[in-house]
Protein backbone atom coordinates (compact mmCIF):
# COMPACT_ATOMS: atom_id res chain seq x y z
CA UNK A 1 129.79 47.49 -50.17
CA UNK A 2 128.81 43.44 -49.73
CA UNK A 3 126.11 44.33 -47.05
CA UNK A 4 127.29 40.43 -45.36
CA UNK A 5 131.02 41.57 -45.79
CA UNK A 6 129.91 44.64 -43.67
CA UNK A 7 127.77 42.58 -40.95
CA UNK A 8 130.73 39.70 -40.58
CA UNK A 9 132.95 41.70 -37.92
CA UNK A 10 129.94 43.00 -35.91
CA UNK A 11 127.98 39.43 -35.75
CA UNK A 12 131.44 38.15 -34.89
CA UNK A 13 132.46 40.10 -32.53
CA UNK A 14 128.84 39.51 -31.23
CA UNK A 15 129.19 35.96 -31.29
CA UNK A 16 132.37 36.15 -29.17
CA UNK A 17 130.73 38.17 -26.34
CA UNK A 18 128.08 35.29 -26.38
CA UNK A 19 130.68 32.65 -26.16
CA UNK A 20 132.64 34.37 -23.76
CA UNK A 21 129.54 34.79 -21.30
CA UNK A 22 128.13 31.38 -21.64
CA UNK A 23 131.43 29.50 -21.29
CA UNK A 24 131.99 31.67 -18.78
CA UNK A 25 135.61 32.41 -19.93
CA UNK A 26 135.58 35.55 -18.30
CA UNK A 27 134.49 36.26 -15.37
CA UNK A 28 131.00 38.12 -14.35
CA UNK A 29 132.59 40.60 -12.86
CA UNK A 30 134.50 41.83 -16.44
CA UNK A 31 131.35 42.45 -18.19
CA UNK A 32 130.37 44.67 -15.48
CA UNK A 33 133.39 46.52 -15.00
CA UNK A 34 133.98 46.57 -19.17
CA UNK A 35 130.53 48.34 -19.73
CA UNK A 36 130.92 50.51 -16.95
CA UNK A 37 134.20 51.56 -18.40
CA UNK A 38 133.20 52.06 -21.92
CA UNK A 39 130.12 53.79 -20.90
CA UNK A 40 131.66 56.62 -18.70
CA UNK A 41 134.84 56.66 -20.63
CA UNK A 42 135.71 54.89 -23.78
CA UNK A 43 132.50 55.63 -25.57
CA UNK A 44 131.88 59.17 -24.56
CA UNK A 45 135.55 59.86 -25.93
CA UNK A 46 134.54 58.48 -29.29
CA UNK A 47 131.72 60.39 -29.35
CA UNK A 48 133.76 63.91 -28.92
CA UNK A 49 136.86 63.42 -31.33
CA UNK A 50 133.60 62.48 -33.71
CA UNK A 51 132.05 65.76 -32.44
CA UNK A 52 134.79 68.46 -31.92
CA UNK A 53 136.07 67.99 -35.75
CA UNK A 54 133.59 67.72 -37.70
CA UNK A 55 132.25 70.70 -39.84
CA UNK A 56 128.53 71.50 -39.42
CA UNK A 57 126.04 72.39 -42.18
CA UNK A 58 123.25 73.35 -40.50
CA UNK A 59 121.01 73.91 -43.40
CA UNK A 60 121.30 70.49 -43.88
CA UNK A 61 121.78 68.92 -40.80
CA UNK A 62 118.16 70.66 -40.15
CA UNK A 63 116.22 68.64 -42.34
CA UNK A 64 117.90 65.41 -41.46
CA UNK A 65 116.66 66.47 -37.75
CA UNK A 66 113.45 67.23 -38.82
CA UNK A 67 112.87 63.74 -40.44
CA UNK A 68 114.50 62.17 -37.16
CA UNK A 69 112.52 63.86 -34.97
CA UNK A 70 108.97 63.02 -37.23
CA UNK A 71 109.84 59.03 -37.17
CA UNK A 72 110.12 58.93 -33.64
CA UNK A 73 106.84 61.15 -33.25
CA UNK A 74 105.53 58.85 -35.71
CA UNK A 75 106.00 55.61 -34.53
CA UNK A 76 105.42 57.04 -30.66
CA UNK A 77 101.71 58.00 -31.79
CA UNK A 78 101.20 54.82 -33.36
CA UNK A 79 101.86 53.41 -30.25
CA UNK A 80 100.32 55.22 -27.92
CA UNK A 81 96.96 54.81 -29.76
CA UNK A 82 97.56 51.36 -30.21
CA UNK A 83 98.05 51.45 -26.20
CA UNK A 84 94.30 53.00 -26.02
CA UNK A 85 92.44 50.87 -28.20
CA UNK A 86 94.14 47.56 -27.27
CA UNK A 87 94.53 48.51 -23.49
CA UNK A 88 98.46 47.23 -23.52
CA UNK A 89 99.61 47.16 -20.04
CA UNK A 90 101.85 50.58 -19.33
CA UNK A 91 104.66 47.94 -18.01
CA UNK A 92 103.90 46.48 -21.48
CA UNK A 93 103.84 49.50 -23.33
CA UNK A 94 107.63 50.79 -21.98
CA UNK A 95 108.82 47.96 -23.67
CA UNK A 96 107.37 48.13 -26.70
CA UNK A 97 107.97 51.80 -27.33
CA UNK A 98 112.07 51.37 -26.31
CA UNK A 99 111.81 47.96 -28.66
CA UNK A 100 110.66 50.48 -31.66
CA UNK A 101 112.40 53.72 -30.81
CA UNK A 102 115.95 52.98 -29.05
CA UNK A 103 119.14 51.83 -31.30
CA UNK A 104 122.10 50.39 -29.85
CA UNK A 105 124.97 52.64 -30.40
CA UNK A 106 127.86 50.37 -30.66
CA UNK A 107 126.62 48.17 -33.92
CA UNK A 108 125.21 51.82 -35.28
CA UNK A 109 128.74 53.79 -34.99
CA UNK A 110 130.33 50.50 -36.81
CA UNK A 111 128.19 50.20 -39.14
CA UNK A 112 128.81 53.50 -40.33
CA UNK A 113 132.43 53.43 -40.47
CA UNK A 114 132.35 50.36 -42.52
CA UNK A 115 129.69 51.59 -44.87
CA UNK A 116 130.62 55.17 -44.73
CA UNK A 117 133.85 56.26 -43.74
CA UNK A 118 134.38 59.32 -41.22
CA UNK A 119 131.66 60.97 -42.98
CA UNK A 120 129.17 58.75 -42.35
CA UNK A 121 130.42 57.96 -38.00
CA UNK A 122 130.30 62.11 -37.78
CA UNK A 123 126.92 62.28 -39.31
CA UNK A 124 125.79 59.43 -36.51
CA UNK A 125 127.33 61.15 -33.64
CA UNK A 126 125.10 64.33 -34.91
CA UNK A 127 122.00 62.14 -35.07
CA UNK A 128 122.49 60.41 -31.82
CA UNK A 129 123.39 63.98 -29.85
CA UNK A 130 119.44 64.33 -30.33
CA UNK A 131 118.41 61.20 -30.42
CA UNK A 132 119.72 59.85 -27.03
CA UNK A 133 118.01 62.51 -25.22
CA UNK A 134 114.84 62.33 -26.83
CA UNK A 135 114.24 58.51 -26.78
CA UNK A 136 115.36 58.52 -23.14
CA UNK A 137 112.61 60.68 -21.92
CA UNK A 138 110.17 58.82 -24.12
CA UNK A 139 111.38 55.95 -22.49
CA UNK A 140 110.75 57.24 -19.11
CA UNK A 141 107.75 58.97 -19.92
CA UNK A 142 105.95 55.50 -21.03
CA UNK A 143 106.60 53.75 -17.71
CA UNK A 144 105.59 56.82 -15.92
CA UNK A 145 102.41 56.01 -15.02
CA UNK A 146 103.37 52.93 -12.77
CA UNK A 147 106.33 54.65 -11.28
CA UNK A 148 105.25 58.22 -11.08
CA UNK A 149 107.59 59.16 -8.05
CA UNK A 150 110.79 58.16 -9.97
CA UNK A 151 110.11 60.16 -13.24
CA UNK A 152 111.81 62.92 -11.85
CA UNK A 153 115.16 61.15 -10.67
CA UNK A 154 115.54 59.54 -14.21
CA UNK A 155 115.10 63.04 -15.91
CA UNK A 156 117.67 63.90 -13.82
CA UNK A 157 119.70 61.21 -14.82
CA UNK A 158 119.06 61.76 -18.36
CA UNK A 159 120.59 65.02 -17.82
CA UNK A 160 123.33 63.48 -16.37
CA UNK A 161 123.98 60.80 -18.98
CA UNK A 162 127.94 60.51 -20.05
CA UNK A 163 126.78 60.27 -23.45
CA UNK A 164 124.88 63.12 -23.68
CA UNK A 165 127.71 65.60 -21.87
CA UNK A 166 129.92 64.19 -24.30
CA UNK A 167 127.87 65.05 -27.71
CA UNK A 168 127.36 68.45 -25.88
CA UNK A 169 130.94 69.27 -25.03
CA UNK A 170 132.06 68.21 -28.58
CA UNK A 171 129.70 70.00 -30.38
CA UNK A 172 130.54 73.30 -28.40
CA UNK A 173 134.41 72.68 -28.35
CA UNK A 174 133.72 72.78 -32.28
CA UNK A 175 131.89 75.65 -32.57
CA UNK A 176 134.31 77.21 -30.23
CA UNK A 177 136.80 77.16 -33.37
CA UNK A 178 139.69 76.03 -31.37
CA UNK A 179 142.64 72.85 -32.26
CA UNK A 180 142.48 70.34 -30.03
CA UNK A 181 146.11 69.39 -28.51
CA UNK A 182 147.91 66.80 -30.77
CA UNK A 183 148.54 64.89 -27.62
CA UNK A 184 145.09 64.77 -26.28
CA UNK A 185 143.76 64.22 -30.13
CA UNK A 186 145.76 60.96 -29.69
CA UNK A 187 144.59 59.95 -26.28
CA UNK A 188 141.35 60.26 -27.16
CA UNK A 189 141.63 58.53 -30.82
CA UNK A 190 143.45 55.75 -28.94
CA UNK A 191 140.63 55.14 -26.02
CA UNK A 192 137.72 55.50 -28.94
CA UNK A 193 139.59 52.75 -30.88
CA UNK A 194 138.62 50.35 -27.82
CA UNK A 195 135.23 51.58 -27.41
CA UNK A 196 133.40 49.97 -30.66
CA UNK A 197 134.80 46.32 -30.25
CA UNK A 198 134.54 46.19 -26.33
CA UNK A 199 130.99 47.47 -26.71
CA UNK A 200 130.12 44.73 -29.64
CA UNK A 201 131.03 41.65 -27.23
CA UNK A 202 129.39 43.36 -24.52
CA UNK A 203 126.02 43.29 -26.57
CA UNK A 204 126.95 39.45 -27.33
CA UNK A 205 126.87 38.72 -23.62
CA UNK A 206 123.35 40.42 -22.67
CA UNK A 207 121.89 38.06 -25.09
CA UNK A 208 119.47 36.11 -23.16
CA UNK A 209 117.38 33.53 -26.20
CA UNK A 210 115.99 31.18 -23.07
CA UNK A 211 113.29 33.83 -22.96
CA UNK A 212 111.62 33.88 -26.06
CA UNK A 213 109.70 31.32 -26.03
CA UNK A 214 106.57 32.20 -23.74
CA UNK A 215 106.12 35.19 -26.05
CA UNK A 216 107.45 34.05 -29.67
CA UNK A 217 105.04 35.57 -32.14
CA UNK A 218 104.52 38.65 -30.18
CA UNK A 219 108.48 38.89 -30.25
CA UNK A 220 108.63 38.09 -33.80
CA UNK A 221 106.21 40.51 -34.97
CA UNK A 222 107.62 43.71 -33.20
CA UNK A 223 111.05 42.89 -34.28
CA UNK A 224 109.97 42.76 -37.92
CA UNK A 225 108.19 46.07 -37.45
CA UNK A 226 111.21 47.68 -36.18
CA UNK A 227 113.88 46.41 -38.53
CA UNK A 228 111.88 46.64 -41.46
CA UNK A 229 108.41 48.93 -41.21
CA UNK A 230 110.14 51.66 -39.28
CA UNK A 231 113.13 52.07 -41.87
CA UNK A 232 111.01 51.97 -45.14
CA UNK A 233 108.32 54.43 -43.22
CA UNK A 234 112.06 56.83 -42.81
CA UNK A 235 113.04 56.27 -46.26
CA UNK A 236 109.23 57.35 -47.50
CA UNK A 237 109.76 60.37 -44.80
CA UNK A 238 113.23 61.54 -46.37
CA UNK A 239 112.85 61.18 -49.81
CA UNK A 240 109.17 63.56 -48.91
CA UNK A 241 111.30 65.95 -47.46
CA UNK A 242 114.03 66.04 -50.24
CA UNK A 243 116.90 64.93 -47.85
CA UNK A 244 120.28 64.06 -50.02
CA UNK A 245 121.04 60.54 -50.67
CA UNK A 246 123.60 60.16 -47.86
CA UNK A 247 121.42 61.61 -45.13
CA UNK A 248 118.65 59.27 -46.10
CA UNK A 249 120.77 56.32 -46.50
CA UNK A 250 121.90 57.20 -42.68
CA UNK A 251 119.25 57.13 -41.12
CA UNK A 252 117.74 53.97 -42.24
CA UNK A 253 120.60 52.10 -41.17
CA UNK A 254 120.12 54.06 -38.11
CA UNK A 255 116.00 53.12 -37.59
CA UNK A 256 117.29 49.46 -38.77
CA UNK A 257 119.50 48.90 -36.02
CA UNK A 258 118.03 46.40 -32.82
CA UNK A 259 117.11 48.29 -30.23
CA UNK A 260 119.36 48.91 -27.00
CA UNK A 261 120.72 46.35 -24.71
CA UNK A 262 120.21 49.23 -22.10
CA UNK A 263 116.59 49.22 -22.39
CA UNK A 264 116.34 46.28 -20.06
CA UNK A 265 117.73 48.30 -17.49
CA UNK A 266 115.08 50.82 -17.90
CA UNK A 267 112.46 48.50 -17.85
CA UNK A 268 113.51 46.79 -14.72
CA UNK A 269 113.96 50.09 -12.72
CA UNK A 270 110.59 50.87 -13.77
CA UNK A 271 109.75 47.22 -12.91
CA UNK A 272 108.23 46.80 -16.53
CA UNK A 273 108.18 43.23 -18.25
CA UNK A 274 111.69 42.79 -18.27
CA UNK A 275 111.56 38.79 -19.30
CA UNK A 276 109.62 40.65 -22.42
CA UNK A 277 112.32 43.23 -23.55
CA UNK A 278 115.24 41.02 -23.31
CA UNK A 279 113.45 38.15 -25.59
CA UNK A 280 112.95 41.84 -27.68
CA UNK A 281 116.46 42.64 -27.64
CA UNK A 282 117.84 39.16 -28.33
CA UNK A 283 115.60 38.57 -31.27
CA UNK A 284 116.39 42.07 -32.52
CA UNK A 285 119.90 41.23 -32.34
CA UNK A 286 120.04 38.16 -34.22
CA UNK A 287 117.65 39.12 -36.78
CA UNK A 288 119.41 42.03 -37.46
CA UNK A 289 122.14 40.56 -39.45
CA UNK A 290 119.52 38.97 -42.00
CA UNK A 291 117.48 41.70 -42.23
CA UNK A 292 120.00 44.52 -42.40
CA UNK A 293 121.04 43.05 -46.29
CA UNK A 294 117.94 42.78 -47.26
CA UNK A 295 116.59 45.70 -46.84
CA UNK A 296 119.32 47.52 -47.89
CA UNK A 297 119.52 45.73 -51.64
CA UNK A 298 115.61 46.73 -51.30
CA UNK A 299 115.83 49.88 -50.90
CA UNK A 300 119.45 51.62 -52.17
């Protein structure tokens, strides 16, 4: 597929949210109430029709794990040294590890329906049933050190996550072997339909570009890193592991996504640099849709 014929509905949709916020043509209070929705409800029901049909190969689905779970080690290591040697402030260092290891879900879970089909969205929903968890407590874990007394109340959280219950309940509902009800199939197809496009303008709206200039290059270079090192390094990683084509093809678009608009959130409970991660996330964002083509005619 035309990787900008792909992109076009997502940067749209993007664009829109933008608009929308800056003109201020709705009000603050929808964006809010819209991502509070989508988070607790409209999302989490995507994420268990994707779940609660889909037939798992475990033998397979292993080794895709096993390469998931080795880039993230990876690139936390990296960091973490890099943290040592360079003495990177820990309210620094939060943001840099979310900037390399979280993905925003929304433009990941349309990305693979456009490039995939079903196949590839239920393949994502398996990745991120792992993945949300684990980058989470990373998350947490690299602010810990300045905000020791509320590591415990996020874990908690984590645990807590919508998100998370949701991958849970649909991956147990489908080992459970039983048909869903055609009448709560449909409830729940109709609510996930909402989920994707809501969340796209929603991302649009966090956008904040006023803040990257005091920190441009800095910026520049970690979103490179993460939207094209950290993909090639899981391409290297899958084809060493002899993953199938479609499994390796997933997750690089899934370590070439931006990171997650929700990481600003994170950083500013933990009071981390917050102006930093949201010039991270914008520039992430909107370099995204050049990069994404590229390094896909690169490397497939």
């Amino acid at each position: 597929m035309n990787m900008i014929l792909a992109l076009f509905p997502l940067v749209g949709l993007i664009g829109m949210g933008y608009i929308f916020k800056r003109t201020r043509f709705l009000q603050d209070e929808f964006w809010g109430n819209s991502e509070k929705l989508n988070y607790y409800i409209l999302f989490p029901a995507l994420l268990f029709s994707n779940l609660a049909d889909v037939k798992l190969e475990l033998s397979s689905i292993l080794s895709l794990y096993i390469c998931l779970l080795l880039v993230i080690l990876l690139v936390s290591v990296f960091l973490l040294i890099l943290k040592v040697y360079v003495r990177i402030p820990v309210r620094r260092f939060g943001v840099y590890l979310q900037s390399q290891i979280r993905f925003n879900t929304y433009i990941g879970l349309s990305l693979m329906g456009l490039m995939f089909g079903a196949t590839g969205m239920h393949l994502f929903a398996m990745i991120i049933a792992v993945a949300i968890p684990v980058v989470n407590v990373l998350s947490v874990w690299s602010f810990s050190q300045s905000a020791t007394g509320q590591f415990r109340q996020t874990l908690i959280s984590i645990g807590k996550n919508p998100l998370i219950l949701a991958c849970v309940a649909g991956i147990l509902f489908n080992l459970s072997g039983l048909n869903l009800y055609a009448g709560a199939a449909q409830l729940l197809k109709l609510l996930a339909s909402t989920s994707l496009p809501l969340g796209l303008i929603s991302v649009g709206a966090a956008l904040q570009f006023s803040q990257l200039k005091p920190d441009f290059w800095r910026v520049m270079w970690n979103s490179l890193s993460r939207l094209l090192l950290v993909p090639v390094l899981t391409c290297a990683i899958g084809k060493g592991l002899g993953l199938e084509a479609l499994h390796i093809q997933v997750l690089v678009v899934f370590f070439a996504l931006p990171t997650a608009s929700a990481s600003y959130i994170l950083t500013r409970f933990f009071n981390g640099d917050s102006q930093l991660m949201a010039a991270i996330i914008s520039m992430q964002t909107l370099l995204f849709a050049l990069s994404f083509p590229v390094l896909m005619q690169f490397l497939f």
